[in-house]
Protein backbone atom coordinates (compact mmCIF):
# COMPACT_ATOMS: atom_id res chain seq x y z
CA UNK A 1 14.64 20.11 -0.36
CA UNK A 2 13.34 21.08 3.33
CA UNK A 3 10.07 21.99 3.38
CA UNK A 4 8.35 23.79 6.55
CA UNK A 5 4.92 21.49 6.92
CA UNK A 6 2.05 20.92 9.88
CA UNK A 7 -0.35 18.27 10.66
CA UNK A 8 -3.51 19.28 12.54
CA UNK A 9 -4.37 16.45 15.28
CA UNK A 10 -7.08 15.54 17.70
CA UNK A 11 -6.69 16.72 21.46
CA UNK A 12 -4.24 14.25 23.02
CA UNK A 13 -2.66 13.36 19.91
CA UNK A 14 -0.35 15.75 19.15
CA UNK A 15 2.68 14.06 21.20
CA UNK A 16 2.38 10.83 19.74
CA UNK A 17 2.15 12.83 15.92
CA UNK A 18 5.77 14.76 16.75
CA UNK A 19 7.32 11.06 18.02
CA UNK A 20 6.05 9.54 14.65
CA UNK A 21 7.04 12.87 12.42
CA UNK A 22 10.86 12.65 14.12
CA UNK A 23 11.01 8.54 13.33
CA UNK A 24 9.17 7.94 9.87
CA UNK A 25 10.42 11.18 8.61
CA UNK A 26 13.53 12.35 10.62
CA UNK A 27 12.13 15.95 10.84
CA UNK A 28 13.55 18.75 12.55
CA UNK A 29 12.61 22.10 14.54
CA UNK A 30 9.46 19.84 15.87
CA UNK A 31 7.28 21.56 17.80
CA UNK A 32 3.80 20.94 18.69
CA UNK A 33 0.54 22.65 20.08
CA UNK A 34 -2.76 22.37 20.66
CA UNK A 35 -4.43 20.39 17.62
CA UNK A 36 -0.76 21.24 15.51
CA UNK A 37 2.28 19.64 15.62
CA UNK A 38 4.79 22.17 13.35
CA UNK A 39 8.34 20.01 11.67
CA UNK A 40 10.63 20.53 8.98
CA UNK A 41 11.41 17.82 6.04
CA UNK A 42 13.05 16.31 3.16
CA UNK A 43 11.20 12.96 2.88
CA UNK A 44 9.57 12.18 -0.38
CA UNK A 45 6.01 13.44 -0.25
CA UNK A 46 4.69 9.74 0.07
CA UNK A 47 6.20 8.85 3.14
CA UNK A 48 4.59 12.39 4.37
CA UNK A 49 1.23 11.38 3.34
CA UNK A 50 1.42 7.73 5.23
CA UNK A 51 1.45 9.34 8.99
CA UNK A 52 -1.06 7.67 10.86
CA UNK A 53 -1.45 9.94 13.72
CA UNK A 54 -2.15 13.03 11.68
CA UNK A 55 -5.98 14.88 10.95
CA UNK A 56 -4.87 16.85 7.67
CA UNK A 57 -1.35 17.84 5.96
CA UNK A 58 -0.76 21.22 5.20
CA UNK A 59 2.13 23.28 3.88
CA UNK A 60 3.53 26.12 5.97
CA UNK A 61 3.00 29.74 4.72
CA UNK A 62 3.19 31.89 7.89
CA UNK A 63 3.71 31.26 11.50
CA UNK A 64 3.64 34.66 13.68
CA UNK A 65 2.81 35.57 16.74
CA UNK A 66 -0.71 35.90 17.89
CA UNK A 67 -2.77 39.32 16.78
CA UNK A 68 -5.35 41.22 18.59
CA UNK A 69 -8.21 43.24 16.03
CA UNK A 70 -9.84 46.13 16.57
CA UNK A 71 -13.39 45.96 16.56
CA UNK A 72 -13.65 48.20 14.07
CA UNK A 73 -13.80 46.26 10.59
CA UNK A 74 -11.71 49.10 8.60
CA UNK A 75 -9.05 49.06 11.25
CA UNK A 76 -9.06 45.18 11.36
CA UNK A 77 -8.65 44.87 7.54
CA UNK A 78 -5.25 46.46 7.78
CA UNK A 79 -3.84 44.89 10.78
CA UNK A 80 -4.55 41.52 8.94
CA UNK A 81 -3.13 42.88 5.96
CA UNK A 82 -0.41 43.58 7.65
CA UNK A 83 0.43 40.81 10.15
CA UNK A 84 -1.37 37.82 8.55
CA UNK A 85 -0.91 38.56 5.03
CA UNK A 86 2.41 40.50 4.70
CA UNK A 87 5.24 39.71 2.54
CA UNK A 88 3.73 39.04 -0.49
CA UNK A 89 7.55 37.44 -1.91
CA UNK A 90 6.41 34.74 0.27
CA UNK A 91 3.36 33.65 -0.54
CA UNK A 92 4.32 33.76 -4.32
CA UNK A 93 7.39 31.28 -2.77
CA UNK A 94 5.18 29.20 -1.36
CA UNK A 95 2.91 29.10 -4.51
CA UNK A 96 5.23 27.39 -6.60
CA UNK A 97 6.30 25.44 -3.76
CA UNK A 98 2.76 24.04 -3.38
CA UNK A 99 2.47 23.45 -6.90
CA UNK A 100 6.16 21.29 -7.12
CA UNK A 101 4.53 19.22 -4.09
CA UNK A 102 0.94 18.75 -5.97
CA UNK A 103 2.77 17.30 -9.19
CA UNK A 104 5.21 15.22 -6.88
CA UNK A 105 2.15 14.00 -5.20
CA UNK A 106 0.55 13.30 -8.60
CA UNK A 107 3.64 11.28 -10.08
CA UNK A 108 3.46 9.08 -6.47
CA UNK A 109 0.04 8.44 -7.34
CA UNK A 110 0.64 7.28 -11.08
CA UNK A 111 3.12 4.81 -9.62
CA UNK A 112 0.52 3.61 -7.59
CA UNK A 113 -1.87 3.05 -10.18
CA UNK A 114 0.61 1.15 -12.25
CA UNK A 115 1.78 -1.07 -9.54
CA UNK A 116 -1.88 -1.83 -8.64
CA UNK A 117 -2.76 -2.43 -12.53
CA UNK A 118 0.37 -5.03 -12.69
CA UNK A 119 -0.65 -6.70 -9.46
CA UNK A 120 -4.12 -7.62 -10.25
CA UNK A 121 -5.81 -7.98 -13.87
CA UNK A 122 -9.12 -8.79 -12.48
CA UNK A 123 -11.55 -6.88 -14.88
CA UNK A 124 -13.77 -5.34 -11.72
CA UNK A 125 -10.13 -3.56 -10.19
CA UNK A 126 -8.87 -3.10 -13.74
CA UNK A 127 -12.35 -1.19 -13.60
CA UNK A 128 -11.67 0.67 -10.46
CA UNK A 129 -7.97 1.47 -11.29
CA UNK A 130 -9.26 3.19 -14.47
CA UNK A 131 -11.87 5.24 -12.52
CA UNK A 132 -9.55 6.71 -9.96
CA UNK A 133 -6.68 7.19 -12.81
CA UNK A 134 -9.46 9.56 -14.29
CA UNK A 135 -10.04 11.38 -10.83
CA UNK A 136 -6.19 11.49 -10.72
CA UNK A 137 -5.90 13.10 -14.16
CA UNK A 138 -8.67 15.82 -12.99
CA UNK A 139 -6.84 16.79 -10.78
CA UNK A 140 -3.57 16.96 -12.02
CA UNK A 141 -5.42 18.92 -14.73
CA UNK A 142 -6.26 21.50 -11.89
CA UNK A 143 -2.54 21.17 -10.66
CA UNK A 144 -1.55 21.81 -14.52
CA UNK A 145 -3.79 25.00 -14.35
CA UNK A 146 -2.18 26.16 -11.05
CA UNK A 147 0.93 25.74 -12.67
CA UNK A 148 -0.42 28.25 -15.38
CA UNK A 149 -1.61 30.36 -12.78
CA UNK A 150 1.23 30.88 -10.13
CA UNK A 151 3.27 32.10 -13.08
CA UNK A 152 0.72 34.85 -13.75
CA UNK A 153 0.59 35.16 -9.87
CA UNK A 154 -3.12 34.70 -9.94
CA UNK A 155 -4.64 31.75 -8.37
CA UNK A 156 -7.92 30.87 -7.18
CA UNK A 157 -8.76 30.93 -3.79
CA UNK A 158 -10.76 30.74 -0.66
CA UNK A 159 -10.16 30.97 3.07
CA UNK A 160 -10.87 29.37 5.86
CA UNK A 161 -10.58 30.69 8.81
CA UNK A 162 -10.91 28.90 12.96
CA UNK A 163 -10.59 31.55 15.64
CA UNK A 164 -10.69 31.08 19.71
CA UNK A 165 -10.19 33.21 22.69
CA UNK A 166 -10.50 36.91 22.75
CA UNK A 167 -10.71 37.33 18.79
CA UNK A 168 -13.78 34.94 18.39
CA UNK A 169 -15.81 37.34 20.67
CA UNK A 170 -15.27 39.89 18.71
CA UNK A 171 -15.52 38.18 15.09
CA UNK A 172 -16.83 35.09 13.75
CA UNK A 173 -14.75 32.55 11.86
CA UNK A 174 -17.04 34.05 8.37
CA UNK A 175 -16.39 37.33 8.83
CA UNK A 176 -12.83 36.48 9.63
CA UNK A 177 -12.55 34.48 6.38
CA UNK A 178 -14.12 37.44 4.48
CA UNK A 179 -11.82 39.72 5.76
CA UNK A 180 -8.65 37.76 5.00
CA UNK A 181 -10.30 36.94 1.38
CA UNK A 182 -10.50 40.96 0.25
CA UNK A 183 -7.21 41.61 2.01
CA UNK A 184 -5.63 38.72 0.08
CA UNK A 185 -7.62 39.87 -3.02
CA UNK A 186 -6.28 43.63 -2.72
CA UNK A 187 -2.56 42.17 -1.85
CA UNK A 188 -1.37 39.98 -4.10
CA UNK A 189 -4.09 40.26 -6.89
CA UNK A 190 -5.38 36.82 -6.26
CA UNK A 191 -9.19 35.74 -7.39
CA UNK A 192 -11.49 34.49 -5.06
CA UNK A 193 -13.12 31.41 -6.49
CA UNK A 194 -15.56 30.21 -3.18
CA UNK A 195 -17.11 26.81 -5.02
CA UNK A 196 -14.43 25.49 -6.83
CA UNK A 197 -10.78 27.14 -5.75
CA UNK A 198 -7.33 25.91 -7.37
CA UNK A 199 -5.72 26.31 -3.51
CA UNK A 200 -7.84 26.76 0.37
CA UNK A 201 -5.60 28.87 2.40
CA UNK A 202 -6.64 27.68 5.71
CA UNK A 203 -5.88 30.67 9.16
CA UNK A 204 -5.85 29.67 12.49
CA UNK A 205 -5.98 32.57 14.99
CA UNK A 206 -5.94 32.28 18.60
CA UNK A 207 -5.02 34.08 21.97
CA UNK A 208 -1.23 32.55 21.06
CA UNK A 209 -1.15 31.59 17.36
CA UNK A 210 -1.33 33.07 14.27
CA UNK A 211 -0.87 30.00 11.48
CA UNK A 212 -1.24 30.18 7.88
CA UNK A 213 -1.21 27.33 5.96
CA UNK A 214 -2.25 25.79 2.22
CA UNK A 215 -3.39 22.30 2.18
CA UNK A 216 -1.78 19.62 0.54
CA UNK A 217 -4.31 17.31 0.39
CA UNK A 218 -8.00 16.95 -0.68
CA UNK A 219 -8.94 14.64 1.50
CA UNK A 220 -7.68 14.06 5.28
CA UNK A 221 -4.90 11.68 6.32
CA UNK A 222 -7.22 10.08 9.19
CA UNK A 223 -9.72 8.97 6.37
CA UNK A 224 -8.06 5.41 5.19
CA UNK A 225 -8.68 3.76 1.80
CA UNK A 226 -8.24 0.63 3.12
CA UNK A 227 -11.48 0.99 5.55
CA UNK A 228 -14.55 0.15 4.35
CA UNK A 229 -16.56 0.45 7.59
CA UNK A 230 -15.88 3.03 10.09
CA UNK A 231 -15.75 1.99 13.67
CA UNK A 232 -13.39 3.16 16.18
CA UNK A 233 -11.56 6.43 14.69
CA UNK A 234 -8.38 5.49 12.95
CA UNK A 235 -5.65 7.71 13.84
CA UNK A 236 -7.09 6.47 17.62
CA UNK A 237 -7.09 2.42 16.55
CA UNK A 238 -3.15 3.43 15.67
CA UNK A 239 -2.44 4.86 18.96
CA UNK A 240 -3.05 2.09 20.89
CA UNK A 241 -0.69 0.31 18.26
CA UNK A 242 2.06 2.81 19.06
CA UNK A 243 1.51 2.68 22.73
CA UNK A 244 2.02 -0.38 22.54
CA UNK A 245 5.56 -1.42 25.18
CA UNK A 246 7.01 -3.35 22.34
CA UNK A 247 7.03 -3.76 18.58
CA UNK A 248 4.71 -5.80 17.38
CA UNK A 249 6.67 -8.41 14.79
CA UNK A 250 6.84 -11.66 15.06
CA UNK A 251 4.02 -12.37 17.51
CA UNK A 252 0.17 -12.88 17.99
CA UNK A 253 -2.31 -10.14 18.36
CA UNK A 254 -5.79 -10.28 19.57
CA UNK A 255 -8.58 -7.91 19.43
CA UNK A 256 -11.53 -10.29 21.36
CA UNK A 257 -14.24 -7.73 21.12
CA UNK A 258 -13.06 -6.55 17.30
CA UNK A 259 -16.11 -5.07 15.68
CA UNK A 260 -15.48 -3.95 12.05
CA UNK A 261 -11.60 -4.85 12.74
CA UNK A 262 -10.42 -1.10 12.43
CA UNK A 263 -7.40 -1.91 16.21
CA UNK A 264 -6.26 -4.71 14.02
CA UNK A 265 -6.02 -3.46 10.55
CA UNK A 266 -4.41 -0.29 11.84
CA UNK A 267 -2.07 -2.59 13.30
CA UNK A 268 -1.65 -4.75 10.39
CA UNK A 269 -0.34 -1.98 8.44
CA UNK A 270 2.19 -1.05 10.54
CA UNK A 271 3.94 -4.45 10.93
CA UNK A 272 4.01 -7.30 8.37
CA UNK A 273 5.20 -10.26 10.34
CA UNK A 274 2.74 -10.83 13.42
CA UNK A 275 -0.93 -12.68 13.20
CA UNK A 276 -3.92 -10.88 13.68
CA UNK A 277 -6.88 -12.65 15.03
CA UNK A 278 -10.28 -10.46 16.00
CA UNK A 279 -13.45 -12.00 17.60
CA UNK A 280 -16.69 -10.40 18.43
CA UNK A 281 -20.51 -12.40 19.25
CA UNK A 282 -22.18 -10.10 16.44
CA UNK A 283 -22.10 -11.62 12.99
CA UNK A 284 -23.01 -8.30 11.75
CA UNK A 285 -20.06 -6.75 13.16
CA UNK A 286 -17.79 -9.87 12.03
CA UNK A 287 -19.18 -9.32 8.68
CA UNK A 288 -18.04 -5.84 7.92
CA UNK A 289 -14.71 -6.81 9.65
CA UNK A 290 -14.13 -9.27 7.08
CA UNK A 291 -14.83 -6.93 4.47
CA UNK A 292 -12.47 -4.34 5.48
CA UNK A 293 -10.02 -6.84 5.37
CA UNK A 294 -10.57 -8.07 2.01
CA UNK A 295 -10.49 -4.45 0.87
CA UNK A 296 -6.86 -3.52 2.76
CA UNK A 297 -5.78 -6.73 1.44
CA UNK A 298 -5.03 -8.39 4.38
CA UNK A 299 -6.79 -11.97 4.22
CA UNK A 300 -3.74 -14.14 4.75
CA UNK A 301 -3.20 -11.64 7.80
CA UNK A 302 -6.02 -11.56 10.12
CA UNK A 303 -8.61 -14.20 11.26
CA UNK A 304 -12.07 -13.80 12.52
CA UNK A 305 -13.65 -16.18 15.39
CA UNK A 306 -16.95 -15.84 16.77
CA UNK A 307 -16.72 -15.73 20.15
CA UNK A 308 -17.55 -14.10 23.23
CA UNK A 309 -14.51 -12.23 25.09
CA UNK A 310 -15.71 -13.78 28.52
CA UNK A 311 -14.74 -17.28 27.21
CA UNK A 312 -12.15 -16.76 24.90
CA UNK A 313 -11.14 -19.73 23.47
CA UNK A 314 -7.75 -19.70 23.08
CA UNK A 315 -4.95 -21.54 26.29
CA UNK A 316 -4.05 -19.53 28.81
CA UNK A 317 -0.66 -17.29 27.13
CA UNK A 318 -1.68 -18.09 23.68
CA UNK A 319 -0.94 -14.59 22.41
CA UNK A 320 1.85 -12.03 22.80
CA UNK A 321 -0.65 -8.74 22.62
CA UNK A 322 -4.01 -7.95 23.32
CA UNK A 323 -5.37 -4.52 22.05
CA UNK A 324 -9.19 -4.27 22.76
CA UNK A 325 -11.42 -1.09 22.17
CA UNK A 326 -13.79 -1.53 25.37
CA UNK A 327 -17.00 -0.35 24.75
CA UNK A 328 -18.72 2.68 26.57
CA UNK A 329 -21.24 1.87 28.63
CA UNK A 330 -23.61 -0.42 26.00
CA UNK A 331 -25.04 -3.71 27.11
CA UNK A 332 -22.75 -6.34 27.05
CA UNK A 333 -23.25 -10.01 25.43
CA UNK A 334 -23.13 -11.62 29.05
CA UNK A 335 -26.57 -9.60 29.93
CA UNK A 336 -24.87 -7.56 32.04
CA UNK A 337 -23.38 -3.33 31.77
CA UNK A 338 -19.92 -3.02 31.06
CA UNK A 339 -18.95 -2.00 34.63
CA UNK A 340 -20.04 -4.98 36.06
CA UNK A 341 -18.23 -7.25 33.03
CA UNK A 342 -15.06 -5.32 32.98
CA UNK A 343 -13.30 -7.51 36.04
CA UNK A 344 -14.26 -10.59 34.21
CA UNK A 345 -12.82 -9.23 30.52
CA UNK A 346 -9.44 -8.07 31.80
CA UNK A 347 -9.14 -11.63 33.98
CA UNK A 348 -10.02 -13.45 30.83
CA UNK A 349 -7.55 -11.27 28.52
CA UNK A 350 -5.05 -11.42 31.61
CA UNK A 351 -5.49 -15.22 31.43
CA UNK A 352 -4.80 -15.33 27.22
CA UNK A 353 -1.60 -13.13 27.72
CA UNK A 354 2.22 -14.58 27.63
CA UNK A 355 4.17 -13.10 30.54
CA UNK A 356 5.96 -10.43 29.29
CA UNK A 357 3.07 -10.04 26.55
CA UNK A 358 1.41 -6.46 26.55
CA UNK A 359 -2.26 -5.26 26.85
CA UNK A 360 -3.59 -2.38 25.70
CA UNK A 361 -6.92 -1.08 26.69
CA UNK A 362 -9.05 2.20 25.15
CA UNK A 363 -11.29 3.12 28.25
CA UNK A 364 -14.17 5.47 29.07
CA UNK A 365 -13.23 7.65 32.13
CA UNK A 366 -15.31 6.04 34.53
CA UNK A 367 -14.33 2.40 33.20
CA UNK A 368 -10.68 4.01 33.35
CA UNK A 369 -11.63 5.02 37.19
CA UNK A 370 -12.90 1.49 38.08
CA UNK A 371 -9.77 -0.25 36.45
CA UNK A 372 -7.39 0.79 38.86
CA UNK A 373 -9.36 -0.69 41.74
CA UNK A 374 -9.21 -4.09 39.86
CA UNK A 375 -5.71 -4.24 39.05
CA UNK A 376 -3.36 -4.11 41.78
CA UNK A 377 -0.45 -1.39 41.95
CA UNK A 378 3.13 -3.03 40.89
CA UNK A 379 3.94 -2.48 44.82
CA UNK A 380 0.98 -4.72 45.77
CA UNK A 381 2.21 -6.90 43.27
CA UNK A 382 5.40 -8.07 44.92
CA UNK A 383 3.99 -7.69 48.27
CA UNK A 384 1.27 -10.66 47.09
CA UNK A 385 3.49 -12.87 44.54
CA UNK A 386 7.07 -11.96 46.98
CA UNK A 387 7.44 -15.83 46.60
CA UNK A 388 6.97 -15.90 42.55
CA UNK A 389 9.52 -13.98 41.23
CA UNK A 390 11.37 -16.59 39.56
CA UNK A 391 8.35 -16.56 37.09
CA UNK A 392 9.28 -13.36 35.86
CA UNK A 393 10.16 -12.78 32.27
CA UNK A 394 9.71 -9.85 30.28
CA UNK A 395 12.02 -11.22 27.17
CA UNK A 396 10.46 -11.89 23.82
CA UNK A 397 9.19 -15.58 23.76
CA UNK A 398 10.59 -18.77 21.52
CA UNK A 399 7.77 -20.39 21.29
CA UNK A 400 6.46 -20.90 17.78
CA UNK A 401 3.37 -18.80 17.19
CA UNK A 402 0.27 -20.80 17.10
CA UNK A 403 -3.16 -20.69 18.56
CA UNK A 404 -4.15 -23.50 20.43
CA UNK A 405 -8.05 -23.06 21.34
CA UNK A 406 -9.16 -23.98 24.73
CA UNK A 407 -12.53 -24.04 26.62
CA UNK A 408 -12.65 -21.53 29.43
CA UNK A 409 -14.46 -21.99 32.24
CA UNK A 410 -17.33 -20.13 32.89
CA UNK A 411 -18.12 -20.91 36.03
CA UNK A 412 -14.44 -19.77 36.78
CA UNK A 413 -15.11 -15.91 35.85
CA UNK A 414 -18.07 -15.61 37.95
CA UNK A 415 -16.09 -15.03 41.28
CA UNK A 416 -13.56 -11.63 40.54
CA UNK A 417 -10.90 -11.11 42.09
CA UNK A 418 -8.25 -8.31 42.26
CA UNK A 419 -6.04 -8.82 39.06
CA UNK A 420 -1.71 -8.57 40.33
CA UNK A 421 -0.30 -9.90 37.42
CA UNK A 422 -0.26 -7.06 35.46
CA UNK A 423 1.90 -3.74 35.66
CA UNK A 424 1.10 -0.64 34.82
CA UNK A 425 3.26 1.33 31.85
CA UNK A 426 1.66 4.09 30.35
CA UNK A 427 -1.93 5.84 30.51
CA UNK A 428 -2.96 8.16 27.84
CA UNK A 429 -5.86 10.61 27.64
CA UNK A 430 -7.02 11.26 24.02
CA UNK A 431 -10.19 12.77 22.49
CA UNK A 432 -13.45 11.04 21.33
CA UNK A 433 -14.78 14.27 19.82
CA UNK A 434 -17.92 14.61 22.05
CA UNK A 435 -15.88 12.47 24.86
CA UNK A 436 -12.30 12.14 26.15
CA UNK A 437 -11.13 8.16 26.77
CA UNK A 438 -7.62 6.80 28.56
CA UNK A 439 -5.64 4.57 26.74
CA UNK A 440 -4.07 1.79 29.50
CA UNK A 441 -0.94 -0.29 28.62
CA UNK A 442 -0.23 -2.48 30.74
CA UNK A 443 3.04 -5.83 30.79
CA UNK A 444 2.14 -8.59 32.44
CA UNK A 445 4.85 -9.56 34.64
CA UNK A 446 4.05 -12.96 36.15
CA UNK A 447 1.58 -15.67 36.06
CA UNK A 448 -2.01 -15.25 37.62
CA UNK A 449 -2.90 -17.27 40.66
């Protein structure tokens, strides 16, 4: 069956949500806005819930065009009655829609549970597996009373409401919420539970949208189960990943200032057949890297190295990839601030890089400012290497994939020099929450002199 569902997503990441909605789940009628990306469906509700680009999942009620409220609350009350609320056909519709989707989504996670039982009969996850079945059955108990419910056409409920532009100068997102609530309440007969509601319908109201929506999960999509640190945020660490020129099977990636591991395990998950490895100087960091990866079950996947990424010690186009999270402005392990490092990373990442390999950088915007005066434009590029073009190869390589460490030189990094081996493919701006960053991809297209 179609259903009519919406992610929200952070500022910048709504494209790369409606590219990943239209190939993991061949939606239709895709169309995105700010912080919502809008699609129609008939994959199984577990593919739904494994986008990695999405904030939170919600199920369509009402999509309309914006509203403007009188300031007067009497007058508002029936304009949102009227134009938000409305038919009430269709939010009993969508009721028992919801409730087909929470019990579908409750029968995914029983298979789950099983398959992780039969995997592993270690008495600690046999201990775990029987906690969250519990959780599960609480809930499904809830989903079991909503069943009950929706037949009587009285569910629980609470709203919540975001507002911007002209209407959030006139009303805060509370009184908004309240407002909705009793209008809700008085058309359709529903009860307003605020602590412990059966369904959240969640109202977005700007200067252009009116949404309506019911979410379909408790928790967020962006939180992963498989992270036991937080670093870098996740639906970020899998942009890079999908910004990526190529597709990332059946080569070597390398993270060389990793942290917790969060670039690489988002990675990981997308593609089975390519070697991770991560390094960092912190053994703190390291630790909690190798953590998460025990607990996303990745061990055979991804390897850890100590090292520092000014002397990586891997040959010169040892790996096929390079994603690297660079960090903002903190001191750096060479006793130095970033923007004086920076040339010296990307020449020593450059270095590590196949030709025809990939890098992909997450910048500040003044690192992103000062990396296009160290790496040439393509034009440069031939105008400098006119006489090396035979080098060129952007083809996947043969080459078995194995690391082979090597000592860099020091003394080699300390004199930077403009960086023309590398061309430019894509820049991205995305959101940080209190900061906006560029992600960089860039193909290297010939080998460094």
């Amino acid at each position: 069956m179609m259903r009519h569902l919406y992610c929200t997503a952070g500022a910048g990441m709504e494209e790369l949500l409606a590219e990943e909605v239209q190939h993991k789940l061949c939606a239709s009628q895709v169309e995105q806005i700010p912080g919502r990306v809008f699609f129609c469906c008939n994959a199984d509700m577990h593919t739904v819930t494994q986008l990695k680009s999405a904030e939170r999942l919600f199920l369509l009620l009402r999509k309309a065009e914006p509203i403007s409220l009188p300031k007067n609350p009497a007058k508002a009350a029936a304009v949102i009655k009227d134009r938000v609320v409305g038919d009430p056909d269709l939010w009993k519709q969508t009721l028992l829609t919801w409730t087909g989707l929470q019990e579908e989504l409750h029968s995914s996670q029983q298979r789950g549970y099983k398959r992780r039982r039969e995997e592993d009969e270690r008495l600690t996850i046999a201990d775990e597996s029987t906690h969250t079945l519990t959780s599960s059955t609480h809930i499904f108990k809830k989903t079991s009373e909503m069943d009950k419910e929706s037949h009587q056409h009285t569910p629980s409920f609470r709203v919540s409401c975001r507002c911007s532009g002209v209407i959030a100068r006139s009303y805060t997102a509370q009184r908004l919420s309240r407002i909705i609530g009793m209008a809700i309440k008085e058309h359709l007969g529903w009860k307003v539970d605020l602590r412990e509601p059966v369904l959240e319908v969640n109202v977005y109201l700007s200067d252009d949208h009116c949404v309506v929506g019911i979410p379909l999960l408790k928790h967020p999509l962006a939180s992963r189960s498989y992270m036991k640190h937080n670093g870098l945020r996740s639906t970020i660490a899998w942009a890079m990943t999908s910004l990526c020129p190529k597709q990332l099977n059946d080569c070597v990636i390398l993270d060389p200032m990793c942290g917790v591991g969060v670039v690489l395990l988002e990675a990981a998950q997308e593609y089975s057949n390519a070697i991770f490895l991560g390094m960092d100087t912190e053994m703190s960091q390291l630790q909690k890297a190798a953590e998460n990866i025990k607990a996303s079950g990745m061990e055979g996947r991804v390897q850890l190295l100590r090292s520092s990424a000014l002397e990586i010690p891997l040959a010169d186009g040892a790996v096929d990839v390079v994603l690297c999270d660079v960090p903002f402005g903190r001191k750096f392990s060479c006793s130095s601030d970033m923007p004086t490092a920076l040339p010296l990373l990307l020449r020593e990442m450059e270095r590590v890089i196949r030709v025809g390999g990939h890098l992909v950088l997450l910048l500040s915007l003044q690192l992103s400012a000062q990396l296009k005066k160290i790496i040439c434009t393509h034009k440069h590029n031939q105008h400098l290497n006119s006489s090396d073009t035979n080098n060129v190869h952007t083809g996947p390589s043969n080459k078995p994939k194995t690391l082979t460490f090597h000592k860099s030189s020091s003394e080699a990094l300390n004199t930077p020099l403009l960086i023309s081996s590398l061309q430019a493919q894509r820049t991205h701006k995305v959101s940080l929450g209190s900061t906006d960053a560029f992600i960089h991809t860039y193909t290297k297209i010939q080998h460094s002199h």
